[in-house]
Protein backbone atom coordinates (compact mmCIF):
# COMPACT_ATOMS: atom_id res chain seq x y z
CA UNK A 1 136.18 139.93 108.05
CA UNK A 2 138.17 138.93 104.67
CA UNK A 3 135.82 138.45 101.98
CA UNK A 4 135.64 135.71 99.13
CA UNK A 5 134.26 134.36 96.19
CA UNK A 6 131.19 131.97 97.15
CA UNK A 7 131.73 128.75 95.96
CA UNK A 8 128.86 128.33 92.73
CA UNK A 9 128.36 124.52 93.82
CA UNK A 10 126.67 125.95 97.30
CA UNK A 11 124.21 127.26 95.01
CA UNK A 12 121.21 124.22 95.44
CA UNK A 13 118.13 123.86 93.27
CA UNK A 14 114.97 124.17 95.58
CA UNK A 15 114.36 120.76 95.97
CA UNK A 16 117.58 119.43 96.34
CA UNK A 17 119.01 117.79 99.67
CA UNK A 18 122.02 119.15 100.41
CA UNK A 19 124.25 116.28 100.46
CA UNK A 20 127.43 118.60 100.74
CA UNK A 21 131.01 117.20 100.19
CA UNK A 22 133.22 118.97 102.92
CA UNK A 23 135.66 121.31 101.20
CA UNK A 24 138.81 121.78 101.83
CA UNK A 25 139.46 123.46 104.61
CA UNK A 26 140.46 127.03 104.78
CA UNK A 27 144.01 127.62 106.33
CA UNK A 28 145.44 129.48 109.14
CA UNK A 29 146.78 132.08 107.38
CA UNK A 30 149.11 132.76 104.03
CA UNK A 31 152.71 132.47 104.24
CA UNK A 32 155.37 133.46 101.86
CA UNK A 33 158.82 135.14 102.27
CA UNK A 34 158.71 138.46 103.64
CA UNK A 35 159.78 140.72 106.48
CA UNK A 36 158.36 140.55 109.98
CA UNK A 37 155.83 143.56 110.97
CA UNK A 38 154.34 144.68 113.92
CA UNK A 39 152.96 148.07 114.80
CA UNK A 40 151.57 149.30 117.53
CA UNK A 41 148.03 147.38 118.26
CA UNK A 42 148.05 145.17 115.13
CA UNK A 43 145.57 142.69 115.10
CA UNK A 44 147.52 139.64 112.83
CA UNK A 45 150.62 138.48 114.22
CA UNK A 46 152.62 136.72 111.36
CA UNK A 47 155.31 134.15 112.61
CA UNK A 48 157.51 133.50 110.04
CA UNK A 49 160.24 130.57 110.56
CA UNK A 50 161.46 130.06 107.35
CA UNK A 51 161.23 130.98 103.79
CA UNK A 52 159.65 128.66 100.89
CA UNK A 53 161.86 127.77 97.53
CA UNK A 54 161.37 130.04 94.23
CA UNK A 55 160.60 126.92 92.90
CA UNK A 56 158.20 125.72 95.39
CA UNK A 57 154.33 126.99 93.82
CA UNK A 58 152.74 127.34 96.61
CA UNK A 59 155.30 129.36 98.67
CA UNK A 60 155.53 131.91 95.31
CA UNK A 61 151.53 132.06 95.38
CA UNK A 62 151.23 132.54 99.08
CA UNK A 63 154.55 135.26 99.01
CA UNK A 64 152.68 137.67 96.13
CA UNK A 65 149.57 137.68 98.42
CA UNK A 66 148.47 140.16 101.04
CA UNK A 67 148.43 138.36 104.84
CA UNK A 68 144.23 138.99 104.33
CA UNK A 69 143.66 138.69 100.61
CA UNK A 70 140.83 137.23 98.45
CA UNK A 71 139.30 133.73 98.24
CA UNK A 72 142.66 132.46 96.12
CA UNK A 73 144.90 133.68 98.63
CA UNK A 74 142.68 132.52 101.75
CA UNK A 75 142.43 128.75 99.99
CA UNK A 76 146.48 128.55 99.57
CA UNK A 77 147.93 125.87 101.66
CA UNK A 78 150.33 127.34 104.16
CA UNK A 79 153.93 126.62 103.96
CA UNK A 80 155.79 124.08 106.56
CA UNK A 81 158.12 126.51 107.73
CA UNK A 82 155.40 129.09 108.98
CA UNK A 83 152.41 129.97 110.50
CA UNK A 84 149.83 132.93 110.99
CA UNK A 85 147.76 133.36 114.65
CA UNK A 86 144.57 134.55 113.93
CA UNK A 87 143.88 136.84 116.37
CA UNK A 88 141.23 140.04 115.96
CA UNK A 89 140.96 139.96 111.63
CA UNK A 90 138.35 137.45 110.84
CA UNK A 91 134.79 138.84 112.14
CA UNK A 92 132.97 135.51 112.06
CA UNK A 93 135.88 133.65 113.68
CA UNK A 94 135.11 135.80 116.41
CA UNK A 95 131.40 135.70 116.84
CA UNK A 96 131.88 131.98 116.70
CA UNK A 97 134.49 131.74 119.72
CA UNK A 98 131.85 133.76 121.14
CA UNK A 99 128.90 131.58 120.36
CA UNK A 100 131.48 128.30 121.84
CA UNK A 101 132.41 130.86 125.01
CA UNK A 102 128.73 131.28 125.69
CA UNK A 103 126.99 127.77 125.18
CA UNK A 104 129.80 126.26 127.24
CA UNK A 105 128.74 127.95 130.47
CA UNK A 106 125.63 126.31 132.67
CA UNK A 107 122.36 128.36 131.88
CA UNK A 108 118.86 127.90 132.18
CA UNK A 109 117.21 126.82 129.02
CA UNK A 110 115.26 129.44 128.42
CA UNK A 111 118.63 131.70 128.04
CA UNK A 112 119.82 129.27 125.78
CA UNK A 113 116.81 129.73 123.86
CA UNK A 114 117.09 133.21 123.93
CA UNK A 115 120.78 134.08 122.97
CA UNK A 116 121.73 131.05 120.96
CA UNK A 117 119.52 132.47 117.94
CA UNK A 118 120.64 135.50 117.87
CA UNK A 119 124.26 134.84 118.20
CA UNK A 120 123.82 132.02 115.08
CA UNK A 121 122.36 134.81 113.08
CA UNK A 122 125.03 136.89 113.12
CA UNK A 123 127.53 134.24 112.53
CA UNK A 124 125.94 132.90 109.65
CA UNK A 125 124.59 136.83 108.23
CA UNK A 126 121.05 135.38 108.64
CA UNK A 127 118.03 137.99 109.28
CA UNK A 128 115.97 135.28 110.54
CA UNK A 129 117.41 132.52 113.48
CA UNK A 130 114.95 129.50 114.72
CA UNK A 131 115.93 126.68 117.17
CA UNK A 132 112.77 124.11 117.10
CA UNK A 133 112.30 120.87 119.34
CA UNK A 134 111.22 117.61 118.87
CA UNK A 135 108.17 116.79 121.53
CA UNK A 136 105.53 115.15 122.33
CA UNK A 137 105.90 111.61 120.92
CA UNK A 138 108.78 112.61 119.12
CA UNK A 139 107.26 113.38 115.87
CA UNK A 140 106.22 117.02 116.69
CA UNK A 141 108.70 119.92 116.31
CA UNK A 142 107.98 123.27 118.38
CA UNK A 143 109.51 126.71 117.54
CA UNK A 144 111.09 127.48 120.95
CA UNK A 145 113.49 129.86 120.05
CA UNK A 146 113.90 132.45 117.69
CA UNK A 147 115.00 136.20 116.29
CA UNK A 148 113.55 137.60 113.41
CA UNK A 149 109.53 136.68 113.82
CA UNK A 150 107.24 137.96 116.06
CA UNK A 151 107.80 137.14 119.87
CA UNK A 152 104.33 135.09 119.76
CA UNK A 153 105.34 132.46 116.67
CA UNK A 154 107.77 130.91 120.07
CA UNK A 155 105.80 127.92 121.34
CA UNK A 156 102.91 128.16 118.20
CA UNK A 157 104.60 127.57 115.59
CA UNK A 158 104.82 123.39 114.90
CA UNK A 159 105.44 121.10 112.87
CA UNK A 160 105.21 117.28 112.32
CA UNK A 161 108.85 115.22 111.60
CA UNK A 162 108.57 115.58 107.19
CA UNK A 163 106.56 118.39 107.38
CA UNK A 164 108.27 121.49 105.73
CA UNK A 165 111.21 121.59 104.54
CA UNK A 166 112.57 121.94 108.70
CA UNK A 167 110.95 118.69 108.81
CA UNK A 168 112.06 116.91 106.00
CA UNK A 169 115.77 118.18 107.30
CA UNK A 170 114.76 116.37 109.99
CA UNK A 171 113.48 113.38 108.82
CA UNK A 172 116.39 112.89 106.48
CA UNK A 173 118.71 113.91 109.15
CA UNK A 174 120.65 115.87 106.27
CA UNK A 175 120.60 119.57 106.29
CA UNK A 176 118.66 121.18 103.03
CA UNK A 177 119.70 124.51 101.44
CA UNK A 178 117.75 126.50 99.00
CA UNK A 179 117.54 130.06 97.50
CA UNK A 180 113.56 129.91 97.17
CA UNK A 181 112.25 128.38 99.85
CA UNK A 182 108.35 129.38 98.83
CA UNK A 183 108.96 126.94 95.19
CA UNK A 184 110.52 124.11 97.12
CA UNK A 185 107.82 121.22 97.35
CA UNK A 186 107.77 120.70 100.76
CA UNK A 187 107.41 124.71 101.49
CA UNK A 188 105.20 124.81 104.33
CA UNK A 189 103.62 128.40 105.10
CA UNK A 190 103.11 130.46 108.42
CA UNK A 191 101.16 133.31 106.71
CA UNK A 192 101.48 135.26 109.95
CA UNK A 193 105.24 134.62 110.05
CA UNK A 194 104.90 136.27 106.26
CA UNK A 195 108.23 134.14 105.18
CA UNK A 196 108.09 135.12 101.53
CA UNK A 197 110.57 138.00 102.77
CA UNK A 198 113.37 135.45 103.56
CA UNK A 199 113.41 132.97 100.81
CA UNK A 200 117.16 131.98 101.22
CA UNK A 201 117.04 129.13 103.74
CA UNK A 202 118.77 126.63 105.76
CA UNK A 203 117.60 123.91 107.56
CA UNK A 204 119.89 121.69 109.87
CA UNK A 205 118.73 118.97 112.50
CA UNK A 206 119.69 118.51 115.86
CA UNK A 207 121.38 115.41 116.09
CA UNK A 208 120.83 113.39 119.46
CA UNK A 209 122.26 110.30 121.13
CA UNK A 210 120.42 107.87 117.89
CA UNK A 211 117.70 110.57 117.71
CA UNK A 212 117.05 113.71 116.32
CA UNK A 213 116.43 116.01 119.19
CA UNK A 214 115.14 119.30 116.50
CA UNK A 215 116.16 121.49 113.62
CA UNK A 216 118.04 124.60 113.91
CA UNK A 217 116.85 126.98 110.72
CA UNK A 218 118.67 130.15 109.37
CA UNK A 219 116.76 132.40 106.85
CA UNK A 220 117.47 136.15 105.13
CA UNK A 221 116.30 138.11 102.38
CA UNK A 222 117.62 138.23 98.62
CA UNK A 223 119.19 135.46 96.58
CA UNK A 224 122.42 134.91 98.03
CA UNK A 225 122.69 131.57 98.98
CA UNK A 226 124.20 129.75 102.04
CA UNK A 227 127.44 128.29 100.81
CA UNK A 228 128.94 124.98 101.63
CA UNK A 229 131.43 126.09 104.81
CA UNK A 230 127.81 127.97 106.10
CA UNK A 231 126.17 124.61 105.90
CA UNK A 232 129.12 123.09 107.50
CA UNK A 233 129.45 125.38 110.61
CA UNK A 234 125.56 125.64 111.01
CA UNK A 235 125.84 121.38 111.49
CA UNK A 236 128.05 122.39 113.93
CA UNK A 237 126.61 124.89 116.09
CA UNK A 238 123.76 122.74 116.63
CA UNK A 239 125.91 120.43 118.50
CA UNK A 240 126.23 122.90 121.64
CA UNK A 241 122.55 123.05 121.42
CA UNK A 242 121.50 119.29 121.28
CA UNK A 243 123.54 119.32 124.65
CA UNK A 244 121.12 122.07 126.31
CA UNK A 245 118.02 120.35 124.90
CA UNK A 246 119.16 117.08 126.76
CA UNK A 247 120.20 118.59 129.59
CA UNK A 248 116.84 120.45 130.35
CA UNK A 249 115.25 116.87 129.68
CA UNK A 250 112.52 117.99 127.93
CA UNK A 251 112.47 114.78 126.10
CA UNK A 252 113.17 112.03 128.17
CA UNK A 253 111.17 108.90 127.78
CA UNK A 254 113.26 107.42 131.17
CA UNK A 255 111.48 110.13 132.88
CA UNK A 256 108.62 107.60 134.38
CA UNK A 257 110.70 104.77 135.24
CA UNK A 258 113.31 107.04 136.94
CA UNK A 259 110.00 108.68 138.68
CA UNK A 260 109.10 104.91 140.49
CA UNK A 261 112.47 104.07 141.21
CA UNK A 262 114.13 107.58 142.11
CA UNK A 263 111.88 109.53 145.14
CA UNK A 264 112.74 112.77 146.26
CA UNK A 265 112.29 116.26 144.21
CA UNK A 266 113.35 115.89 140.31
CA UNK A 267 113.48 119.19 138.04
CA UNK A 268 111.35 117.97 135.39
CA UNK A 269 110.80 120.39 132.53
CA UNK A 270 107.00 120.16 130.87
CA UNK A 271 106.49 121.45 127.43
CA UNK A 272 103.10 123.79 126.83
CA UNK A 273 101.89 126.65 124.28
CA UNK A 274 102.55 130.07 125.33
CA UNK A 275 99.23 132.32 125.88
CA UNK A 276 100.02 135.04 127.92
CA UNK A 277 103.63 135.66 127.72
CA UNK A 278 105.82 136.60 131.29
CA UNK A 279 107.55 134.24 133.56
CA UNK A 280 106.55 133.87 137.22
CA UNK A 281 107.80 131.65 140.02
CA UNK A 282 105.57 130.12 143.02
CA UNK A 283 104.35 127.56 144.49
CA UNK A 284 102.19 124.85 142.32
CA UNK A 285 98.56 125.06 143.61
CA UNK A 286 95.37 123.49 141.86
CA UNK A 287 92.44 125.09 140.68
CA UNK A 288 89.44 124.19 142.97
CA UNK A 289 85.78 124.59 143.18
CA UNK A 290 83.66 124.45 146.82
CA UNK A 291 84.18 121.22 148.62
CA UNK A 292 80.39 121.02 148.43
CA UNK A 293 79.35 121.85 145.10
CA UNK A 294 76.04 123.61 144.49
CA UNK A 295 74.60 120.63 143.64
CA UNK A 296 76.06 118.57 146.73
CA UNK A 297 75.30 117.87 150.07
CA UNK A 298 73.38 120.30 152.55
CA UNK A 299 75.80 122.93 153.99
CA UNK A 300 75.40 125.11 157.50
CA UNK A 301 72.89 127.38 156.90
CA UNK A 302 73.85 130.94 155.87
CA UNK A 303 72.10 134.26 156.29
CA UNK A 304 70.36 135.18 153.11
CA UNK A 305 71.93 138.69 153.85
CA UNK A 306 74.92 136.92 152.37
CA UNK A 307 73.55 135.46 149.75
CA UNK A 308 72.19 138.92 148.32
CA UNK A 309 75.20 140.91 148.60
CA UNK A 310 77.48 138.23 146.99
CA UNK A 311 75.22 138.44 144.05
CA UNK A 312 75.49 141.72 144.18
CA UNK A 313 79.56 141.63 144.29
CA UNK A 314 79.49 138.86 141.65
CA UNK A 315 77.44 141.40 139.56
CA UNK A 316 80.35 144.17 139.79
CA UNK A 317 83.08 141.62 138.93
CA UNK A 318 81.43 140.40 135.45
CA UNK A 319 80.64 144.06 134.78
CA UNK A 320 84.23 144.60 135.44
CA UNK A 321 85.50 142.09 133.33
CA UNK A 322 83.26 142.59 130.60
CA UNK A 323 85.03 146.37 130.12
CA UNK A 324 88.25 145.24 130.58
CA UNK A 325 87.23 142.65 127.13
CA UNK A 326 86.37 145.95 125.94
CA UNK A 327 89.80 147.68 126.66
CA UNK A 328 91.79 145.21 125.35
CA UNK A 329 90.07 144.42 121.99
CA UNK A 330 88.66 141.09 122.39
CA UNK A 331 85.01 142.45 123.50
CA UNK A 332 83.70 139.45 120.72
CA UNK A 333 85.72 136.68 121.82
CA UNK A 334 84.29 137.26 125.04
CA UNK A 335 80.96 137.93 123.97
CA UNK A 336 79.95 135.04 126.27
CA UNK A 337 80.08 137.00 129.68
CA UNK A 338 77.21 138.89 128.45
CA UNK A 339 75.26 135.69 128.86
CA UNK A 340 76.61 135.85 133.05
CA UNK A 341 75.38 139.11 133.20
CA UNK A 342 71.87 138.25 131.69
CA UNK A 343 71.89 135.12 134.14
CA UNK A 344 72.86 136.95 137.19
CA UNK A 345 70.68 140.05 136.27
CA UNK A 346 67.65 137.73 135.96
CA UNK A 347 65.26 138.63 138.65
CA UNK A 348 64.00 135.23 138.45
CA UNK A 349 66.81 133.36 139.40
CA UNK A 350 67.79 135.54 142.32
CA UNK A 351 64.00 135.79 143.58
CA UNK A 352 63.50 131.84 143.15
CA UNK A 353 67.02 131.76 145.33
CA UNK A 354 66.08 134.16 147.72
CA UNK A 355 62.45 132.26 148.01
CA UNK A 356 64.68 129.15 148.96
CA UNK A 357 66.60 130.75 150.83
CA UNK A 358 63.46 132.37 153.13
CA UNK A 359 61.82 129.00 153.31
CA UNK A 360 64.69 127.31 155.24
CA UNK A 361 67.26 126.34 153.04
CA UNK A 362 70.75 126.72 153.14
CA UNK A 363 72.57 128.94 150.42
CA UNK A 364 74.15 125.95 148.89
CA UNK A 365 70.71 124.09 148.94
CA UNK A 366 68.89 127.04 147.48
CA UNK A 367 71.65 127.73 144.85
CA UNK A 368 71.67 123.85 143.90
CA UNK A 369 67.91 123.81 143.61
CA UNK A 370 68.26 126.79 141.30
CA UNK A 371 71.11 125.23 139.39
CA UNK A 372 69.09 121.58 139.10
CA UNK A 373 65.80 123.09 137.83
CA UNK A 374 67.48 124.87 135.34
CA UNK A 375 70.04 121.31 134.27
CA UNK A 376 66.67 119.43 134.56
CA UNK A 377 64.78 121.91 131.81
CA UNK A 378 67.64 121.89 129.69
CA UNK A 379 67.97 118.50 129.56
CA UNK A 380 64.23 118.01 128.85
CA UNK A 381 65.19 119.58 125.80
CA UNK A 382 66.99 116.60 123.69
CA UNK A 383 69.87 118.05 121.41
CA UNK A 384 69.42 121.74 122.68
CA UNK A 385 73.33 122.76 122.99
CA UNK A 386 72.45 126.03 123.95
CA UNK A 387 70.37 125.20 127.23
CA UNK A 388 72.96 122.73 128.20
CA UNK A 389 75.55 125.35 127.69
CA UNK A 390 73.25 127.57 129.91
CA UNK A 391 73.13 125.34 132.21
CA UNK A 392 76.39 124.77 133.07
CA UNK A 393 76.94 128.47 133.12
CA UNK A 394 74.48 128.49 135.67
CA UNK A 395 75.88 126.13 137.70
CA UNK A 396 79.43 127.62 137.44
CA UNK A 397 77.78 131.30 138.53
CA UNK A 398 75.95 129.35 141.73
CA UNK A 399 79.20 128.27 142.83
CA UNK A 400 80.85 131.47 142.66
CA UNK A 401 77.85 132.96 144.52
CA UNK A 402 78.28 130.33 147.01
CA UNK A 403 81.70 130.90 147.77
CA UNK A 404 81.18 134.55 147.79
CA UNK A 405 78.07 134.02 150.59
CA UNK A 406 80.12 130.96 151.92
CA UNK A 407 83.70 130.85 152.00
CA UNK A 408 84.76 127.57 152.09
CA UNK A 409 88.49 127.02 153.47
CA UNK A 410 88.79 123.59 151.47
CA UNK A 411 88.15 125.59 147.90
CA UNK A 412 90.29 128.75 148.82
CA UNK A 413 93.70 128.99 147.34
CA UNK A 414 97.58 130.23 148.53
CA UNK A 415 98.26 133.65 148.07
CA UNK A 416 100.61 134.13 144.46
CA UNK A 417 100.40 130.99 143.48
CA UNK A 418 100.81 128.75 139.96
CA UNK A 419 97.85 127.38 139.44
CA UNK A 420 97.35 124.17 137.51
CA UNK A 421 94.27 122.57 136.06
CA UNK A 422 92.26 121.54 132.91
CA UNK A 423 90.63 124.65 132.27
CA UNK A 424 89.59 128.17 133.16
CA UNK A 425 85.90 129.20 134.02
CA UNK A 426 84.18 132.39 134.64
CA UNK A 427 84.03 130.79 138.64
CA UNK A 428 88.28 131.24 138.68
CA UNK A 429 88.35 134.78 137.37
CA UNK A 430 85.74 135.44 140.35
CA UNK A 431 86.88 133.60 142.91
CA UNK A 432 90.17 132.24 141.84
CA UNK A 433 91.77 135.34 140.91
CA UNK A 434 90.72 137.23 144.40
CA UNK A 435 93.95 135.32 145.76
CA UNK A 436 96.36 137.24 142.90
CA UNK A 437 98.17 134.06 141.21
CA UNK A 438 101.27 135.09 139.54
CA UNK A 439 101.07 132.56 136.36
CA UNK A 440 98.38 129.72 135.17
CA UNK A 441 99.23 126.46 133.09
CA UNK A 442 96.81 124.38 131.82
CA UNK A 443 97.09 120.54 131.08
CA UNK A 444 94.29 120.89 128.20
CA UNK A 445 94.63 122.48 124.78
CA UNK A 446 91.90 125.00 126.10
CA UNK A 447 89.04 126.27 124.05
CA UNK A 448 88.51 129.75 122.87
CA UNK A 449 86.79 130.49 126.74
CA UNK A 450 89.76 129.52 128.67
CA UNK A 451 92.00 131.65 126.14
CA UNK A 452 90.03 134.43 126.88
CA UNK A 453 89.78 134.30 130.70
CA UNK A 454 93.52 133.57 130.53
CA UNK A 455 94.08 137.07 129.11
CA UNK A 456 91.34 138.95 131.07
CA UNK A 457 93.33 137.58 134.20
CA UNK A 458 96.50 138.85 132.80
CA UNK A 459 99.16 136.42 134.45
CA UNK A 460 101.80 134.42 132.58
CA UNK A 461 100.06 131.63 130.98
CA UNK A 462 100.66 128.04 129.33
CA UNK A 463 98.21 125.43 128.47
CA UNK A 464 98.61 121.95 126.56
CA UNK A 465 101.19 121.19 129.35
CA UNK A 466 100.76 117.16 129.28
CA UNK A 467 101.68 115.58 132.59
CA UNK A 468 101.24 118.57 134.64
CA UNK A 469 99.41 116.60 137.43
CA UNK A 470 101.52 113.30 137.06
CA UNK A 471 104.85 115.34 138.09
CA UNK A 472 103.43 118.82 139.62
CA UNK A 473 102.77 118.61 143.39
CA UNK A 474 100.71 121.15 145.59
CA UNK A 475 103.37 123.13 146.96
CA UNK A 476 106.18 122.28 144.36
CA UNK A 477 108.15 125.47 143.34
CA UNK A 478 107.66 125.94 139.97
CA UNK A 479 108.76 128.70 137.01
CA UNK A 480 106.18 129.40 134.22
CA UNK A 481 107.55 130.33 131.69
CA UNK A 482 105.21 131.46 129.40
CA UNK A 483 107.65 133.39 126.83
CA UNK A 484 108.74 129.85 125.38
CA UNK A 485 106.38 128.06 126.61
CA UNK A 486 107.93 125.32 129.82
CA UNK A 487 106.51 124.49 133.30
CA UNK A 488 110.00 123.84 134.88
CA UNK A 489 108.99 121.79 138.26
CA UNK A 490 112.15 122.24 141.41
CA UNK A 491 113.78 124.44 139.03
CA UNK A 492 117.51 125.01 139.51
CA UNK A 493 118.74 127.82 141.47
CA UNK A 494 120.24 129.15 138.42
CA UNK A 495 117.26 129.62 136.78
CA UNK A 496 115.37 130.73 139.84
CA UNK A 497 118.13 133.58 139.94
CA UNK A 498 117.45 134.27 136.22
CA UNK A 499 113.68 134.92 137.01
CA UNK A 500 114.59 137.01 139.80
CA UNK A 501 117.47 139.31 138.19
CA UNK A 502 114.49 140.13 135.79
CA UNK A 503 111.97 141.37 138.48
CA UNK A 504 114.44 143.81 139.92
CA UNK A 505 114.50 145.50 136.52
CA UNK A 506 110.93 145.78 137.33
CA UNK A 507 110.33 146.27 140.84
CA UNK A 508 106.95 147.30 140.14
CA UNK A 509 106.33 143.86 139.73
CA UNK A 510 104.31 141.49 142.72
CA UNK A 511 106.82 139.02 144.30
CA UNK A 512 106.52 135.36 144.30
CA UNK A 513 105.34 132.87 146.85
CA UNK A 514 107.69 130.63 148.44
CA UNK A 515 110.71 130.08 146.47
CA UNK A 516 114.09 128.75 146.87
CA UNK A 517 117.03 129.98 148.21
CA UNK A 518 119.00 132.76 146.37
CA UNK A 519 122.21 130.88 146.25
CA UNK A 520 123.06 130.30 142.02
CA UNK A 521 124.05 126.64 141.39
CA UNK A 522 124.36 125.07 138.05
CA UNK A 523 121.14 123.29 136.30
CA UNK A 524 120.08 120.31 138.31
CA UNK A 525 121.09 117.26 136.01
């Protein structure tokens, strides 16, 4: 790549906006009178048709310089009667015809998200390479993509439209340039990101049809700052981007109107935050509980045979789970399992059940007697959280139990399956899980409990997905991907092919449920 002299105007105090004036551009090539050369595989091919005037400045300049020479020589106008191809000399003219080669071919967002950053950091000689998006209401902007930060900042990072200097790039709709980034004023801090060790920064917003549709940002370390051609071509490169953000429609706000008058399957891409990361493909199923709850109607009797051995086998699972905390460092998150293992270890709960049971009741009526004496002394209690957390505990365990003595058909799920719901109980991980779902998204923004379970079950995982049951079906093919952080509903056969190229590279891995067929198509518009 021919070097140059940095222009000292691209040099911006921190808190300026970098209003840049274009510059002029940089030519072809330098021309001047001199003999044609070629030799052997020689990467510039100078095509000389004429010769410039002694007298003419510019053809004298451009004649005493070398066909690759330094910033002077590079910013000489060429001369009418020739030309230079540019054809294997300029390293960043070729990384960008490779960015434009890439980004034009059909591709499932998530590869955009992937490759796009880290081609954009090597054009621009960033260490650091983020593509956010605007969702939600518009006014939140998500880190989707990047290279540079830790593979968990995707889909946790956000930030509000003015909030940072991304989102002040944003808001203005200007990109902002500055050497310091920690001393401008609207420096807003990730501390695990740890940022201070690429204080040159660049900011540039996704422009959209009369909206902003994100921010691409470009960070490295030392003082060099981006000059005005890098703020130039970064505006620019976000333009193949804005396409792929449209075209995945994760921001479309005809979505609901298109839903009443359209019919039929629609890919509809749902925006979430990344738990467990993977990517799994199945069929959307919801998370259910016995058709009968424990506190419901009377069920066919059951033997109380049953009923003892699925305590018993609801007593191995916690133990089992409650080690596996252990394994994986997060023993005091889930500190709360210990209180299902006091509960289920109680003799008194499992003789007052199996008392119940003896008399003549049914499972489920003995379990939802259990479960109701313990609501109703808890709730004699008035502003006693910790009973009426007990108590629900309670009543989640009795339903496991139930389905363990009980099965019922209604509450069991399909086999490798993407479960959807509002959130994840100790009653999933023990009867849930028993039919091996390959990913979970969540339409809440879960508490510390569901975060937990979601890792002890160890499947791809989303939550926050808003809408999930307005467009998700039971029995809708769906991809999780959990790595950025999407529920893609009737994803395209391209990306269904993506997800699939990966698991061969892992054939260790359990196959879907049903899925589409293997055929590669370009993204459904």
């Amino acid at each position: 790549m021919s070097s140059r002299t940095d222009d000292p105007k691209a040099t911006h105090p921190p808190t300026e906006l970098a209003a840049i004036a274009s510059p002029s551009a940089a030519p072809l090539g330098v021309e001047g009178t001199r003999e044609r050369r070629m030799a052997g595989a020689q990467d510039a091919l100078d095509v000389d048709g004429g010769s410039a005037a002694p007298s003419d400045p510019a053809g004298s300049s451009a004649g005493a310089a070398e066909p690759d020479g330094e910033a002077d020589a590079e910013d000489a106008p060429p001369s009418v009667a020739s030309a230079r191809i540019q054809v294997r000399r300029d390293e960043r003219l070729d990384l960008v015809i490779e960015y434009l080669a890439f980004v034009a071919k059909p591709m499932p967002l998530s590869l955009l998200l992937d490759e796009a950053p880290q081609r954009i950091a090597a054009i621009l000689g960033a260490d650091v390479a983020s593509l956010y998006l605007l969702e939600g209401d518009g006014d939140e902007l998500v880190l989707r993509g990047n290279v540079g930060f830790p593979r968990e900042a995707r889909g946790t990072v956000r930030l509000s439209v003015g909030q940072g200097i991304t989102g002040m790039a944003v808001e203005c709709l200007r990109p902002i340039s500055v050497v310091q980034a920690t001393e401008h004023e609207r420096y807003r801090a990730f501390p695990e990101l740890h940022e201070e060790r690429f204080p040159v920064f660049l900011a540039a917003p996704i422009l959209g049809s009369g909206r902003p549709l994100g921010a691409l940002v470009v960070q490295r370390a030392g003082d060099r700052a981006f000059t005005a051609r890098d703020v130039e071509l970064l505006m620019a490169l976000t333009a193949p981007i804005a396409a792929g953000a449209r075209h995945a429609q994760v921001l479309d706000e005809l979505r609901e109107r298109r839903r009443r008058t359209g019919g039929g399957t629609r890919k509809v891409t749902l925006p979430g935050l990344p738990v467990v990361p993977g990517r799994a493909l199945g069929a959307i199923a919801a998370l259910r509980r016995p058709a009968s709850s424990s506190l419901g109607p009377q069920r066919d009797r059951g033997d109380p045979k049953l009923l003892r051995l699925a305590f018993d086998i609801a007593e191995k699972a916690l133990v089992d789970l409650h080690a596996r905390a252990a394994e994986r460092g997060i023993a005091q998150d889930a500190a709360f399992l210990s209180t299902y293992l006091l509960m289920i270890g109680d003799g008194r709960l499992r003789a007052r059940a199996f008392e119940l049971a003896a008399g003549g009741h049914s499972v489920a009526q003995a379990l939802g007697t259990v479960a109701r004496e313990v609501a109703r002394a808890a709730n004699g209690i008035v502003g006693d959280p910790f009973l009426q957390d007990r108590a629900r505990d309670i009543e989640d365990l009795c339903d496991a139990i139930l389905m363990l003595a009980t099965p019922d058909a209604r509450a069991e799920l399909p086999s490798k399956a993407v479960l959807v719901g509002d959130q994840l109980t100790v009653f999933d991980l023990l009867i849930s899980a028993r039919a091996n779902p390959v990913g979970v998204a969540l339409s809440d923004r879960s508490g510390p409990r569901s975060l937990v379970l979601l890792q002890l079950l160890g499947v791809p995982s989303i939550v926050d997905v808003a809408g999930a049951f307005r467009w998700a079906s039971p029995g809708d093919v769906a991809l999780l991907d959990a790595d950025h952080g999407f529920l893609v509903i009737n994803p395209s056969r391209a990306e269904v092919a993506t997800v699939r190229a990966a698991r061969r590279k892992e054939p260790s891995s359990p196959g879907p449920g049903p899925e589409p067929d293997d055929e590669e198509d370009e993204p459904a518009s």
